[in-house]
N, C-alpha and C. Protein backbone atom coordinates (compact mmCIF):
# COMPACT_ATOMS: atom_id res chain seq x y z
N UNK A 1 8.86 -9.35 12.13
CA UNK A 1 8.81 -9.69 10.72
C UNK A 1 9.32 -8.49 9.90
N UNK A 2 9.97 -8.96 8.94
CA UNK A 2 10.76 -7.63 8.12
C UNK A 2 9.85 -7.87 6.80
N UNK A 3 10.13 -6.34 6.37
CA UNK A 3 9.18 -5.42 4.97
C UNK A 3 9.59 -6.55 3.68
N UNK A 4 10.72 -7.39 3.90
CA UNK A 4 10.86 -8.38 2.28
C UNK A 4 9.52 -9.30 3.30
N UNK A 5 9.73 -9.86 4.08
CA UNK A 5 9.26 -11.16 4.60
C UNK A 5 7.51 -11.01 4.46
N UNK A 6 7.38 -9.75 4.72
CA UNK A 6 5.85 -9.36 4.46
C UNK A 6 5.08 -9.21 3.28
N UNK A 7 5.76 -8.64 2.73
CA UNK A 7 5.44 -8.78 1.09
C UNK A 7 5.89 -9.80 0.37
N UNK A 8 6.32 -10.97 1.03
CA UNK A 8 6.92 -12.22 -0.05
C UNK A 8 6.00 -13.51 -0.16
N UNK A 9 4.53 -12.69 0.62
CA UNK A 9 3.64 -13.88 0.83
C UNK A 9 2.85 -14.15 -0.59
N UNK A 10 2.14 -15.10 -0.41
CA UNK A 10 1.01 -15.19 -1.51
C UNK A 10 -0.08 -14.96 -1.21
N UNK A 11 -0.63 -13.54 -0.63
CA UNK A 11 -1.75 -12.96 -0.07
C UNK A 11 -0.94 -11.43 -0.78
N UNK A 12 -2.01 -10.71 -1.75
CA UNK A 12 -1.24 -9.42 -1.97
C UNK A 12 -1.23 -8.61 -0.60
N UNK A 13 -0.15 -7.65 -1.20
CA UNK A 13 -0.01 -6.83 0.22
C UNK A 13 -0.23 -5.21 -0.70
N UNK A 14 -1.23 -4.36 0.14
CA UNK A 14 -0.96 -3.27 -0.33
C UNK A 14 0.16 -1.96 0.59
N UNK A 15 1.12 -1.77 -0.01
CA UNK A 15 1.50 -0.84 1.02
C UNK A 15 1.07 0.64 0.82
N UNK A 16 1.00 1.05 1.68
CA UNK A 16 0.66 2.62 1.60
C UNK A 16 1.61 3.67 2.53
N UNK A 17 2.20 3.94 1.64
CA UNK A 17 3.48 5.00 2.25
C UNK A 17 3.01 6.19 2.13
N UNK A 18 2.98 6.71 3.77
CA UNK A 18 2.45 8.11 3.82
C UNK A 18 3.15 9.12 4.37
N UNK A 19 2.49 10.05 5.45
CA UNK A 19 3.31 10.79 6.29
C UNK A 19 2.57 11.66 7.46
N UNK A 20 2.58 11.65 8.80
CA UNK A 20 1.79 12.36 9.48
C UNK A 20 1.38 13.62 8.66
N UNK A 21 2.11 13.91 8.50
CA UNK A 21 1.93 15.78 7.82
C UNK A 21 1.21 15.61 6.46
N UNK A 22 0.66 14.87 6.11
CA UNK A 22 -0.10 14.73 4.71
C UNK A 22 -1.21 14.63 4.77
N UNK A 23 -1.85 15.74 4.03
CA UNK A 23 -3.84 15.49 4.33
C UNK A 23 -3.92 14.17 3.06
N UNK A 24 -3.74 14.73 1.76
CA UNK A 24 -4.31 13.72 1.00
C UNK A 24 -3.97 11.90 1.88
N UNK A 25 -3.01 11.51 2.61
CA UNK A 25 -2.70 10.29 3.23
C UNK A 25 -4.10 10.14 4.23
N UNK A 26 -4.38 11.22 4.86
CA UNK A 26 -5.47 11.25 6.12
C UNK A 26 -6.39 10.66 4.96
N UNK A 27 -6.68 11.21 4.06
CA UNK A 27 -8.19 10.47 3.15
C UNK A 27 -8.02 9.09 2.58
N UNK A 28 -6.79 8.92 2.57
CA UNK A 28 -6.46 7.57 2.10
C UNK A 28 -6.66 6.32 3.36
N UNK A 29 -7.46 6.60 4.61
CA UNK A 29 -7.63 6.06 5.98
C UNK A 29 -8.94 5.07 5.87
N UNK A 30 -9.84 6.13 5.47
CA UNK A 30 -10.98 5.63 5.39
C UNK A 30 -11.31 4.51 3.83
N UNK A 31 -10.45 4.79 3.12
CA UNK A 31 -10.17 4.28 2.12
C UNK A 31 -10.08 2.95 1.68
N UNK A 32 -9.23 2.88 2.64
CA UNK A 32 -8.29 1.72 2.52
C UNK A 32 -8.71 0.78 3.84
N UNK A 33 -9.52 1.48 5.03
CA UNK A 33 -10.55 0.47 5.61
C UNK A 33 -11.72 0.17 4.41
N UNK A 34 -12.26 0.59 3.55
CA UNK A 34 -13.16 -0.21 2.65
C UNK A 34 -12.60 -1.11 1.80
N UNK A 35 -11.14 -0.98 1.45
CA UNK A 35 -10.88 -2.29 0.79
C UNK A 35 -10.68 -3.59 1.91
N UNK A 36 -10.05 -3.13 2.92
CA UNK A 36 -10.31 -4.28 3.50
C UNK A 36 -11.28 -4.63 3.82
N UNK A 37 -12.27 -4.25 4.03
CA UNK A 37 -13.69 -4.48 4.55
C UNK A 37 -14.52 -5.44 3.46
N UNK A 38 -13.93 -4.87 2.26
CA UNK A 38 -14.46 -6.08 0.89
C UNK A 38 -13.82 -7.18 0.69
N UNK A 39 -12.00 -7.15 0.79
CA UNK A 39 -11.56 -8.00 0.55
C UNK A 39 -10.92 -9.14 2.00
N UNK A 40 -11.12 -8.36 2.61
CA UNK A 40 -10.93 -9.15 3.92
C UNK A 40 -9.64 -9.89 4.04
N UNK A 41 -9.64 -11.12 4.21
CA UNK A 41 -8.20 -12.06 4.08
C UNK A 41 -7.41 -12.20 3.16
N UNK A 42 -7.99 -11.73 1.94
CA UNK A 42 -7.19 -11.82 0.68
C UNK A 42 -6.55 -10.63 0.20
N UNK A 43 -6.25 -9.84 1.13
CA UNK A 43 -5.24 -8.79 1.22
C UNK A 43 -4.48 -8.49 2.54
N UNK A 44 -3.47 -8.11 2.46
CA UNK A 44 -2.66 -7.30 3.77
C UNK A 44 -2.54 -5.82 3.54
N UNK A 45 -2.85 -5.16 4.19
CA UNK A 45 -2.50 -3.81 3.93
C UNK A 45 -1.48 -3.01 4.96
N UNK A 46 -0.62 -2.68 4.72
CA UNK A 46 0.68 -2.14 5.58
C UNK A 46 0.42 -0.67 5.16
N UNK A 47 0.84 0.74 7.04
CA UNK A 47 1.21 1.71 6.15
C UNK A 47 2.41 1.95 6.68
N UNK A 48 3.49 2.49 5.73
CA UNK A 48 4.73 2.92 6.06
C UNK A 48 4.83 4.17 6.01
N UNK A 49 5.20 4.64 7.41
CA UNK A 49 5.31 5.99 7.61
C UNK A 49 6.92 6.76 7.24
N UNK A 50 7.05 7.41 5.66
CA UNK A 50 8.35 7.92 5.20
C UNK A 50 9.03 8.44 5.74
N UNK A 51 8.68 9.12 7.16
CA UNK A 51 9.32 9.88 7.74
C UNK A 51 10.32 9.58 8.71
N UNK A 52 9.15 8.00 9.16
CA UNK A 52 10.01 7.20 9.97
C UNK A 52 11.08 6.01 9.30
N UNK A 53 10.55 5.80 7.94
CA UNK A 53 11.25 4.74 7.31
C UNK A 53 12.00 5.17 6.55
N UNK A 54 12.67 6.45 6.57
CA UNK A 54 13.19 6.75 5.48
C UNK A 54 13.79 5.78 4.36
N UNK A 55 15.01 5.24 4.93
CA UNK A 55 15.55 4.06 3.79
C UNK A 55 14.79 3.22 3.14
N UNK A 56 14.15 2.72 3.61
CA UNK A 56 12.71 2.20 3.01
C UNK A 56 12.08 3.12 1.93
N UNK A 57 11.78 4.12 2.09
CA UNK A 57 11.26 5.18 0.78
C UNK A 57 12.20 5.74 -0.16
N UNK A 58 13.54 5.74 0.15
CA UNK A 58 14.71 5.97 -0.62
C UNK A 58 14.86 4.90 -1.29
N UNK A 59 14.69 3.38 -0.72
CA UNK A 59 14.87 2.41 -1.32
C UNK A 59 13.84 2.38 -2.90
N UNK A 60 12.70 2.71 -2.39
CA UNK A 60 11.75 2.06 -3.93
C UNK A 60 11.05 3.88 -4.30
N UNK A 61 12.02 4.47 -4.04
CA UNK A 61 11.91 5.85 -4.56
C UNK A 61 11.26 6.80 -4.70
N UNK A 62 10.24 6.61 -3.23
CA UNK A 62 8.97 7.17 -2.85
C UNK A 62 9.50 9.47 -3.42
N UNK A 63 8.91 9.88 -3.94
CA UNK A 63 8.89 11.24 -4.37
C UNK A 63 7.98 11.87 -3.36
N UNK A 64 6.94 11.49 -3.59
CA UNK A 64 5.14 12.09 -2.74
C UNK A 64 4.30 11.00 -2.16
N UNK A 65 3.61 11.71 -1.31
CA UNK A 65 2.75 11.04 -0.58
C UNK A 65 1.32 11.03 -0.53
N UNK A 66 0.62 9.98 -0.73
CA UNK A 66 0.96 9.05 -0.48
C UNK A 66 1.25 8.24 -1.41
N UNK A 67 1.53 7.02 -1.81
CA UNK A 67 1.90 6.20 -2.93
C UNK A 67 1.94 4.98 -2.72
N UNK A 68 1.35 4.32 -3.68
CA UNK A 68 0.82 2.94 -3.06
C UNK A 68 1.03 2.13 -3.93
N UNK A 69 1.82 1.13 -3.22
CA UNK A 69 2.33 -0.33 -3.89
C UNK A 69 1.64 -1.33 -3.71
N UNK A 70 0.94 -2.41 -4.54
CA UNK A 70 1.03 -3.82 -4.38
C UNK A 70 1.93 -4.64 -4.32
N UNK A 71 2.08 -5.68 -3.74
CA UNK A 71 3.30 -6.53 -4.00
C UNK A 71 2.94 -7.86 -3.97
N UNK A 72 3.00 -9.07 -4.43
CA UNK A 72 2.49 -10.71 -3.87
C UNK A 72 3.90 -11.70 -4.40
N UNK A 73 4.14 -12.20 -3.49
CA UNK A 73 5.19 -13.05 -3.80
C UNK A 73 6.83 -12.37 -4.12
N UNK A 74 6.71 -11.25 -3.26
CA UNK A 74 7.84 -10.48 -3.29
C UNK A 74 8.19 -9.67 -4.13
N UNK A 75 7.34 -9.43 -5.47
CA UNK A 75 7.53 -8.74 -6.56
C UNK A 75 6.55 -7.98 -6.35
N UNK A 76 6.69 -6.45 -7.10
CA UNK A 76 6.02 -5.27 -7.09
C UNK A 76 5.35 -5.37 -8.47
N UNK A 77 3.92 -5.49 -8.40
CA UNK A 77 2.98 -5.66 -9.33
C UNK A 77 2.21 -4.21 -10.04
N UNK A 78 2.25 -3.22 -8.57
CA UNK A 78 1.71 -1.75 -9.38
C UNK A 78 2.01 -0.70 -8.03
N UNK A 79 1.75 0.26 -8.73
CA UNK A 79 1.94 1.05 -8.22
C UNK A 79 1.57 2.65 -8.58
N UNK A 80 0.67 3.73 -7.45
CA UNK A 80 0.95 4.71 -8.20
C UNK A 80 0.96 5.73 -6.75
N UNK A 81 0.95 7.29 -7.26
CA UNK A 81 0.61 7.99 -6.53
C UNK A 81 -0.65 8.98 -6.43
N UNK A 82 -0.88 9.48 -5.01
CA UNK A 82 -2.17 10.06 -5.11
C UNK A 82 -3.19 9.15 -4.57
N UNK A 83 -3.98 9.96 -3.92
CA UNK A 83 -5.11 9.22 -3.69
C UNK A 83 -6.16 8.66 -4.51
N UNK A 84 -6.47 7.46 -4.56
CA UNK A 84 -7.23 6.77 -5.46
C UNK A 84 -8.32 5.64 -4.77
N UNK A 85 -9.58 5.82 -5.10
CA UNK A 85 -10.74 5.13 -4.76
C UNK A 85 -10.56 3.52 -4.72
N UNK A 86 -11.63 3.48 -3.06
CA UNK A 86 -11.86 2.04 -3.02
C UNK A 86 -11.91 1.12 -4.07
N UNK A 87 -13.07 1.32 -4.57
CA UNK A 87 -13.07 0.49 -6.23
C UNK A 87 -11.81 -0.04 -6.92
N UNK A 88 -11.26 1.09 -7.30
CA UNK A 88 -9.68 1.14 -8.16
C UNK A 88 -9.15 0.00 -7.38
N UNK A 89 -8.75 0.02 -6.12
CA UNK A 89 -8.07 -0.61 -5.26
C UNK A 89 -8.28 -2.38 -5.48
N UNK A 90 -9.90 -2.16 -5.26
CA UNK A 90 -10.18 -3.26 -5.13
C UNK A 90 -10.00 -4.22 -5.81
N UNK A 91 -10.15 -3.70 -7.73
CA UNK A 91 -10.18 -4.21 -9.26
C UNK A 91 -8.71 -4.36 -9.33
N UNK A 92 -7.56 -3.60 -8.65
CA UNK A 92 -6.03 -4.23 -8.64
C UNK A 92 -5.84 -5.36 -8.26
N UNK A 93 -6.42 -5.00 -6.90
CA UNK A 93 -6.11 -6.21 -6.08
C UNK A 93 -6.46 -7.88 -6.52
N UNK A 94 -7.70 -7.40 -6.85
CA UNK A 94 -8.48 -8.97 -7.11
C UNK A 94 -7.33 -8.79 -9.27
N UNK A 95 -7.17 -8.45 -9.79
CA UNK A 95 -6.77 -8.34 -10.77
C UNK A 95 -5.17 -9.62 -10.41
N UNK A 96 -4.50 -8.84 -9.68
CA UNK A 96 -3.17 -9.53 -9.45
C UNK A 96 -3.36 -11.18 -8.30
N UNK A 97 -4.56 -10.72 -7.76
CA UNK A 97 -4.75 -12.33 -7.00
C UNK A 97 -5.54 -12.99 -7.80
């Protein structure tokens, strides 16, 4: 399955573009198992590793890591960088679904 085909669903998808070499990404682990853990089926969460995807992060113009997109229905709904709390996550998510 390809990165349009995954994000073109009607289940948001969060992506999280990181990088082995990034601590703030390591904290974004445990993180982002509590949103799924709340929201369960009504999210996808992908992480894309920049290092390996480059074109992919050139594509939607990743700067730093980590940085995190929503997307539902193929369109990019938000986005920011930095690590940011379960909660936050959660109030996007359910916000755009």
């Amino acid at each position: 399955m390809t990165f349009n085909e995954i994000i073109s669903g009607d289940v948001p998808v969060l992506v999280d573009f990181s990088a082995e070499w990034c601590g703030p990404c390591k904290m974004m682990v445990p993180i982002l198992d509590q949103v799924k853990e709340q929201l369960g089926d009504d999210v996808k969460i992908i992480k894309i590793d920049t290092d390996r995807n480059q074109s992919l992060a050139m594509h939607f113009n990743i700067k730093g890591v980590p940085t995190l997109m929503i997307f539902k229905g193929g369109d990019l709904k938000w986005r920011q960088s930095g690590v940011i709390d379960a909660n936050s996550l959660v109030s996007q998510i359910r916000m755009i679904n």
